[in-house]
Protein backbone atom coordinates (compact mmCIF):
# COMPACT_ATOMS: atom_id res chain seq x y z
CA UNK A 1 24.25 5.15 20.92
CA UNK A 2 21.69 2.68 19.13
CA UNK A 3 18.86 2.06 21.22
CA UNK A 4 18.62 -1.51 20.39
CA UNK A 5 21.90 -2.78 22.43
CA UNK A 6 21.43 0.02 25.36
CA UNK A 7 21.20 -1.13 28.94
CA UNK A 8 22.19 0.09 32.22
CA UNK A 9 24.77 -2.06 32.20
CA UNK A 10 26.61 -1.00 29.21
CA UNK A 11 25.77 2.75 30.02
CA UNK A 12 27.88 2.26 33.35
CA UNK A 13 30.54 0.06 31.44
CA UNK A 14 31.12 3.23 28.90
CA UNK A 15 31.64 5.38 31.64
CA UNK A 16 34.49 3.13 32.96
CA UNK A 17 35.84 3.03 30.21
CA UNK A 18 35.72 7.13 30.29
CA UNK A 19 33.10 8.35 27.73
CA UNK A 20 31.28 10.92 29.19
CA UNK A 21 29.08 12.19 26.90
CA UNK A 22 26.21 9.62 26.13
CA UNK A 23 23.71 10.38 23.66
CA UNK A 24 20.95 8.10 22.25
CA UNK A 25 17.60 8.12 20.45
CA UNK A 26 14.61 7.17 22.31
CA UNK A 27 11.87 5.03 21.40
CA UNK A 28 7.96 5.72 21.98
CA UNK A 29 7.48 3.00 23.88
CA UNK A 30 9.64 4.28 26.56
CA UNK A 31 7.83 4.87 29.97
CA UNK A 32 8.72 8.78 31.72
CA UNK A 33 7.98 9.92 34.76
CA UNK A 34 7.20 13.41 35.89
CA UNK A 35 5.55 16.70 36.04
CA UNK A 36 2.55 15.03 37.33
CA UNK A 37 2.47 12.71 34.10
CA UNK A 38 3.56 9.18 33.75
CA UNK A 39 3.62 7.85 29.54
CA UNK A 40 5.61 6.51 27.02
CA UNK A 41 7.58 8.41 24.91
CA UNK A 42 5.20 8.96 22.37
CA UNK A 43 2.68 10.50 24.17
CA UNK A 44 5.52 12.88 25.76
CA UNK A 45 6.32 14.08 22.40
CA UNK A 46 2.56 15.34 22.02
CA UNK A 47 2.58 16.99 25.55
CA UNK A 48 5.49 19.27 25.65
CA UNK A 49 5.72 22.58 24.69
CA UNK A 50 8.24 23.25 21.80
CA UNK A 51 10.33 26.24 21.48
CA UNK A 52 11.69 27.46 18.55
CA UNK A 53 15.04 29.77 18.38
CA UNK A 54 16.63 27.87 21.23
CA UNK A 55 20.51 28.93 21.33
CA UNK A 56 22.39 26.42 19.12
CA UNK A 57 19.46 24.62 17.76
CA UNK A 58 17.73 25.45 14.48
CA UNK A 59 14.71 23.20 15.00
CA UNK A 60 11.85 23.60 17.89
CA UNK A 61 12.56 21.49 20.84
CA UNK A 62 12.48 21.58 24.66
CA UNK A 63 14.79 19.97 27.17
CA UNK A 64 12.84 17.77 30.53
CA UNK A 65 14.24 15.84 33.16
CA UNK A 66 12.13 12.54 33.82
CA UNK A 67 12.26 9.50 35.42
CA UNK A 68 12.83 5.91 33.44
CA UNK A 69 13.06 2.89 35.25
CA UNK A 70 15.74 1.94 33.39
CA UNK A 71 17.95 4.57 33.58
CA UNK A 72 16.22 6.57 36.46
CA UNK A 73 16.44 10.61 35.96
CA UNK A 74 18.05 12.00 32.73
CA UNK A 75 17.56 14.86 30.56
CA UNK A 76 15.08 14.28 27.69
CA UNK A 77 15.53 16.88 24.62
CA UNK A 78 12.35 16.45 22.35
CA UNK A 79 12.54 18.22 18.63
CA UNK A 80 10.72 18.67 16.33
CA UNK A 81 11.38 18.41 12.39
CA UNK A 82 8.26 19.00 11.10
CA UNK A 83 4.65 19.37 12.92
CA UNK A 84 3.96 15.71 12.05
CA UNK A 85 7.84 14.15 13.11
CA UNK A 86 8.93 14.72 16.68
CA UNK A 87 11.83 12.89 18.01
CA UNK A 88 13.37 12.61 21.46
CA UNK A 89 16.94 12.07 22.70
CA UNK A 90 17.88 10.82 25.85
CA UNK A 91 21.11 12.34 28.09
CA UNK A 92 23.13 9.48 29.14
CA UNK A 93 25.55 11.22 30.33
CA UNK A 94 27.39 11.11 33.68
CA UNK A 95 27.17 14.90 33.46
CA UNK A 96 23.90 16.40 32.81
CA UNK A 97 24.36 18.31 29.08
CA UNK A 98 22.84 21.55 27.95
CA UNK A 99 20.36 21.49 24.97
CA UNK A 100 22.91 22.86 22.58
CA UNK A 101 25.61 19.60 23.66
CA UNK A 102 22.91 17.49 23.09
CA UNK A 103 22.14 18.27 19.70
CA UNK A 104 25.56 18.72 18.72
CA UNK A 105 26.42 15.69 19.33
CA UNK A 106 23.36 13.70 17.98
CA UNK A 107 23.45 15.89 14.73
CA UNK A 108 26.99 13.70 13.86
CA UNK A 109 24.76 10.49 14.00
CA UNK A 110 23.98 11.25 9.99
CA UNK A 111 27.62 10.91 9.44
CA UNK A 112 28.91 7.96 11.67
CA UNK A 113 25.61 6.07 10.03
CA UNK A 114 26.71 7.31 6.57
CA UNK A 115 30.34 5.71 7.26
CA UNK A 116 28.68 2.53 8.56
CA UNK A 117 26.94 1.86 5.20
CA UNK A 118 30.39 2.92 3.13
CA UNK A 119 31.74 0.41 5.56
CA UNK A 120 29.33 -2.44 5.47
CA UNK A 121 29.08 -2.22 1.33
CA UNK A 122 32.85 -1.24 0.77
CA UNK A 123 33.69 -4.18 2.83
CA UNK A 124 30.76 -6.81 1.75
CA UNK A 125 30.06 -7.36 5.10
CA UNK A 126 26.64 -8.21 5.80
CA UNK A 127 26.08 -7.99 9.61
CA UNK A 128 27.95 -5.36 11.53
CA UNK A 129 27.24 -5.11 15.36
């Protein structure tokens, strides 16, 4: 999920409609809450310790469950790409998913974006929401 149109609102509305697995990219300016820390995003990223050779994930990363005020607890899984670009993803899911679910499922967001810009310039269409 884009994390431009997410809400709480729409999170609850997809899980009406039955998806339960809810994955989406977090930005750094994202407040968390816990382990005795309170910070955006970004300075999460810094503060966690990643591991590398986690089962079903070939890049260093570590899985937290914080507190947003959006979206109150969820499961956080920060990775890292390189020692300079470290991402986070956030579990929106109505059941909590392990590491490995997590990245499986983000690691198919190269492909539906891929298909979006086929879409967008097979198609001429200029805005596609």
């Amino acid at each position: 999920m884009d994390s431009w149109y997410v809400s709480k609102q729409l999170k609850e509305q997809l899980q009406e409609l039955g998806f339960t697995k809810i994955i989406m990219a977090g930005k750094g300016s994202y407040v968390f809450e816990g382990e005795n820390f309170k910070g955006k995003g970004s300075e999460w990223k810094k503060r966690v310790d990643y591991r590398k050779n986690e089962w079903g994930i070939n890049v260093p990363c570590v899985r937290k469950k914080l507190l947003n005020p959006t979206f109150g607890t969820l499961n956080l899984l920060f990775f890292q790409k390189s020692n300079s670009n470290c991402y986070l993803l956030m579990d929106l899911s109505s059941i909590s998913l392990r590491g490995a679910e997590i990245w499986r499922i983000w690691t198919a967001h190269n492909i539906i974006e891929q298909f979006r810009k086929i879409l967008k310039s097979g198609l001429k269409i200029a805005e596609m929401k």
